[in-house]
PDB file of N, CA and C in Angstrom:
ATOM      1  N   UNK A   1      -4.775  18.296  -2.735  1.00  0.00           N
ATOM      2  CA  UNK A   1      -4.746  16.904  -3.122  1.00  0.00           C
ATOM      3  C   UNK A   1      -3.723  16.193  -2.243  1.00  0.00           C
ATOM      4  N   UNK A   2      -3.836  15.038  -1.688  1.00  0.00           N
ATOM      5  CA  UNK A   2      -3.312  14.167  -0.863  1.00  0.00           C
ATOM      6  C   UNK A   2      -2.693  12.981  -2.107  1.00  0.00           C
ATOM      7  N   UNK A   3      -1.111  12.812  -1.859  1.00  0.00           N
ATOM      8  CA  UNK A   3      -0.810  11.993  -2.359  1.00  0.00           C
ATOM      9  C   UNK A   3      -0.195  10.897  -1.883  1.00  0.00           C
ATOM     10  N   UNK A   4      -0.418   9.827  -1.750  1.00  0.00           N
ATOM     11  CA  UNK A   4       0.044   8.295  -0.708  1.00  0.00           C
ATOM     12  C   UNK A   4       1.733   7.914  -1.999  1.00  0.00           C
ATOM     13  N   UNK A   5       2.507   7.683  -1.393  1.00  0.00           N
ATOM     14  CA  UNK A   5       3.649   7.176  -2.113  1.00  0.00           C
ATOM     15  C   UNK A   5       3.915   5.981  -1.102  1.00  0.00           C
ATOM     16  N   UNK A   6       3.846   4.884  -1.940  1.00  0.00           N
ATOM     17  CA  UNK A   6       4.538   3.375  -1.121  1.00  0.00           C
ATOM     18  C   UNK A   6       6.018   3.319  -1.697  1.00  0.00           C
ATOM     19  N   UNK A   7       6.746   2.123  -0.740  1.00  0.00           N
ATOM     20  CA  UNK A   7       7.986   1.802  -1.130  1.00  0.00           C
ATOM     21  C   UNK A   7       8.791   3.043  -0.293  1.00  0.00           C
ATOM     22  N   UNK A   8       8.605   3.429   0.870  1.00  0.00           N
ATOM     23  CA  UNK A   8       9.353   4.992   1.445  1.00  0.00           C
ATOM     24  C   UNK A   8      11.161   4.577   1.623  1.00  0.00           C
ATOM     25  N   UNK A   9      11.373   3.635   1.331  1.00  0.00           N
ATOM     26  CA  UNK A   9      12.604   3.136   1.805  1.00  0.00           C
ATOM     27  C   UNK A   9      13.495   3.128   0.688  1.00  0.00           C
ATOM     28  N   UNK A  10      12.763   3.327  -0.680  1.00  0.00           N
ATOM     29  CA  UNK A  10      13.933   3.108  -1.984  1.00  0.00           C
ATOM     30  C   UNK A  10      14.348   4.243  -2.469  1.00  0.00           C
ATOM     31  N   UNK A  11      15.014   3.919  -2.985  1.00  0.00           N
ATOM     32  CA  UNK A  11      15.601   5.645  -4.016  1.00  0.00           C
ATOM     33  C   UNK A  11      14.777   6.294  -4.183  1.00  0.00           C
ATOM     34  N   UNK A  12      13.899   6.136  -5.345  1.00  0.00           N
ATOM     35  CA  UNK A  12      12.962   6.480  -5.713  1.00  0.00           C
ATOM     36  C   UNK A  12      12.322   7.258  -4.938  1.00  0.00           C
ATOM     37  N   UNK A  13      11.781   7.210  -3.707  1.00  0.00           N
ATOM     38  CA  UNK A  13      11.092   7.296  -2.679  1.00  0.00           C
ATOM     39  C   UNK A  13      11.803   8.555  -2.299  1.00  0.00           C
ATOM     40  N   UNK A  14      13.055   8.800  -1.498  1.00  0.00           N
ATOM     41  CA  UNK A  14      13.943   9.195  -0.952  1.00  0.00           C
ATOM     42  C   UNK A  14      14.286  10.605  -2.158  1.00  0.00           C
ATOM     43  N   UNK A  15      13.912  10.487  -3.544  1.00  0.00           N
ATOM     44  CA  UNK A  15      14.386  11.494  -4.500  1.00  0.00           C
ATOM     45  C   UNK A  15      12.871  12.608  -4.230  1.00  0.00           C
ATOM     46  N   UNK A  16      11.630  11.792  -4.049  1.00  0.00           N
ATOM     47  CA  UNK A  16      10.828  12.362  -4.232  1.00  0.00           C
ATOM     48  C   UNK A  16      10.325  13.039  -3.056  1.00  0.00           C
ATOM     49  N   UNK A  17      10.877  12.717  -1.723  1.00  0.00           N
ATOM     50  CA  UNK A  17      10.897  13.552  -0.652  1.00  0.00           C
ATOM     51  C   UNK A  17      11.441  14.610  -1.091  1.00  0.00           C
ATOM     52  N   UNK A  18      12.622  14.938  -1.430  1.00  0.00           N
ATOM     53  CA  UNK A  18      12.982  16.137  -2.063  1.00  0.00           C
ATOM     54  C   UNK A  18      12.523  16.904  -2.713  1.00  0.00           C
ATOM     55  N   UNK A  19      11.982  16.433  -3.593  1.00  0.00           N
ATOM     56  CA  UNK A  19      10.969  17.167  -4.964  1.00  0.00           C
ATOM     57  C   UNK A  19       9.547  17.757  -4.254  1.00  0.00           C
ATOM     58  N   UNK A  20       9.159  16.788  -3.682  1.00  0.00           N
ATOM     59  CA  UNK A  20       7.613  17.542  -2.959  1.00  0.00           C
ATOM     60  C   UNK A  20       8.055  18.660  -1.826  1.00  0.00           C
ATOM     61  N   UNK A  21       9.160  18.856  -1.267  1.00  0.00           N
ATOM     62  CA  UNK A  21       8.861  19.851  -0.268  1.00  0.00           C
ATOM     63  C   UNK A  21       8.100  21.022  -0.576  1.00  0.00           C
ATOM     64  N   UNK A  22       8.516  21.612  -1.672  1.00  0.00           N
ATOM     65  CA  UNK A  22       7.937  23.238  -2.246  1.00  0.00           C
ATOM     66  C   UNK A  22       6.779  22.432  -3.125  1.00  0.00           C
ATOM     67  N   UNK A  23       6.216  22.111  -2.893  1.00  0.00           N
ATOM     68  CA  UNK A  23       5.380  21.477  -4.069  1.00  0.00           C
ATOM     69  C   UNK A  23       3.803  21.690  -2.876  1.00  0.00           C
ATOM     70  N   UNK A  24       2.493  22.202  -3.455  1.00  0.00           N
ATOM     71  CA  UNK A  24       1.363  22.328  -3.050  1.00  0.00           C
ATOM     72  C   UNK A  24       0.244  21.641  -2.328  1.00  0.00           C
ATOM     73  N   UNK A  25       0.815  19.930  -2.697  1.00  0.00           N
ATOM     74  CA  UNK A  25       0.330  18.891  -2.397  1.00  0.00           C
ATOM     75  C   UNK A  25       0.647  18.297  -1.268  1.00  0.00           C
ATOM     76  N   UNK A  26      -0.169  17.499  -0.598  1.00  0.00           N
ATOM     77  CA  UNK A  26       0.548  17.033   0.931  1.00  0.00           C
ATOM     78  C   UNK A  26       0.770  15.394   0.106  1.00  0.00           C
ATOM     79  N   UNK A  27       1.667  15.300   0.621  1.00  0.00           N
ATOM     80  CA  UNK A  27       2.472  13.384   0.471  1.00  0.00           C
ATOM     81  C   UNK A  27       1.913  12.928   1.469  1.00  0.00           C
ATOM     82  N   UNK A  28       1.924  11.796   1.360  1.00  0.00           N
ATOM     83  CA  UNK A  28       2.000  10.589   2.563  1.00  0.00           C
ATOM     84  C   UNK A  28       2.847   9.640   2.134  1.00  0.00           C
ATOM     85  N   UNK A  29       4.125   9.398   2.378  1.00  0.00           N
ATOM     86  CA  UNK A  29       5.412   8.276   2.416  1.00  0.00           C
ATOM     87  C   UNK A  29       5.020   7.117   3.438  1.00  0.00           C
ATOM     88  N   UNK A  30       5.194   5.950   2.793  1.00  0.00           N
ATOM     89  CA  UNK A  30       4.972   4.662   3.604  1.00  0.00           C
ATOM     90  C   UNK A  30       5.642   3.635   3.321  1.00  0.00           C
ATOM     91  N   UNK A  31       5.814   2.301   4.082  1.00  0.00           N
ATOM     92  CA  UNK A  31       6.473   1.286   3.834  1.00  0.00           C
ATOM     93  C   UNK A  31       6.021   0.046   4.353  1.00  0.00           C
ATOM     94  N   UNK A  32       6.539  -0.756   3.479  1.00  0.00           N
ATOM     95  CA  UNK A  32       6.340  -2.105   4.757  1.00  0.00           C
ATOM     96  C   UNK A  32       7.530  -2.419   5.733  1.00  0.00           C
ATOM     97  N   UNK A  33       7.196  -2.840   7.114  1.00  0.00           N
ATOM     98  CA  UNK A  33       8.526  -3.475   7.894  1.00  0.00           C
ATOM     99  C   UNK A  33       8.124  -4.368   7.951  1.00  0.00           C
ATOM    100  N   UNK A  34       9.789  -5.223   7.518  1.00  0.00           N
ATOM    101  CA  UNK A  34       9.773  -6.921   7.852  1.00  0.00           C
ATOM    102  C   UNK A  34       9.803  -6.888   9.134  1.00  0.00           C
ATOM    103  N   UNK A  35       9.235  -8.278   9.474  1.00  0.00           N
ATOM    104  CA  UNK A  35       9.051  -8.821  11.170  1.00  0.00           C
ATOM    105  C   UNK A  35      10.831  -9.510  11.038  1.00  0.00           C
ATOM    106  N   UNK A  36      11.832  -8.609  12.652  1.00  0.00           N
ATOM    107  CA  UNK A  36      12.595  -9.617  12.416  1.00  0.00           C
ATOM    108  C   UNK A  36      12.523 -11.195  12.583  1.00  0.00           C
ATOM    109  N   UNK A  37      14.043 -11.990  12.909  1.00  0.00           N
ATOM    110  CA  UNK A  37      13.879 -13.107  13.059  1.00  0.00           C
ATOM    111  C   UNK A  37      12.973 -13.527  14.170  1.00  0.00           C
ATOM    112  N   UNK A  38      14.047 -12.497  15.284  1.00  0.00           N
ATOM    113  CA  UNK A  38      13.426 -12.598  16.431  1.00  0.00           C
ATOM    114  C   UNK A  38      11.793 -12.895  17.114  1.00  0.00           C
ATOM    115  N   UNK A  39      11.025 -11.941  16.231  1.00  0.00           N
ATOM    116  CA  UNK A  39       9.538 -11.832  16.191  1.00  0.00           C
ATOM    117  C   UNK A  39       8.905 -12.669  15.776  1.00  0.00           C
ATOM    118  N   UNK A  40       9.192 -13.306  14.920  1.00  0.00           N
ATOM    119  CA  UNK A  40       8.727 -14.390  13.825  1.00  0.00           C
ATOM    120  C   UNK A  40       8.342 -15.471  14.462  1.00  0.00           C
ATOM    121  N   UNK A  41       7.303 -15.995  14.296  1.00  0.00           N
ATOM    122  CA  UNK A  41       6.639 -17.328  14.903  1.00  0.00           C
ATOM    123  C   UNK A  41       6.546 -18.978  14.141  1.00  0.00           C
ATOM    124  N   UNK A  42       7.564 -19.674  14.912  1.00  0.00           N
ATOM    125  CA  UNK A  42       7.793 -20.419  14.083  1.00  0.00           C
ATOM    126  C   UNK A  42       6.338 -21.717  14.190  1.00  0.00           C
ATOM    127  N   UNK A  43       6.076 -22.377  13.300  1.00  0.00           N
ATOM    128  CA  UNK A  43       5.088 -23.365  13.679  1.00  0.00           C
ATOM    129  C   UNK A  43       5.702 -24.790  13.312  1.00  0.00           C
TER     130      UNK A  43
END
């Protein structure tokens, strides 16, 4: 079983990397990145 976890950046996230290593299931950890300022297109 494949499991998707969003939010890879919070605690939460970060506790449960831990917990799945020995665990049977494959994870998938993800996140969103903000665009910096820099990138950002102003109109």
């Amino acid at each position: 079983m494949t499991i998707l976890v969003t939010g890879a950046n919070g605690q939460l996230d970060n506790e449960m990397r831990i917990v799945s290593k020995g665990s049977e299931y494959k994870y998938i950890f993800t996140d969103v990145v903000e665009a910096s300022e820099e990138s950002s297109v102003s109109i």
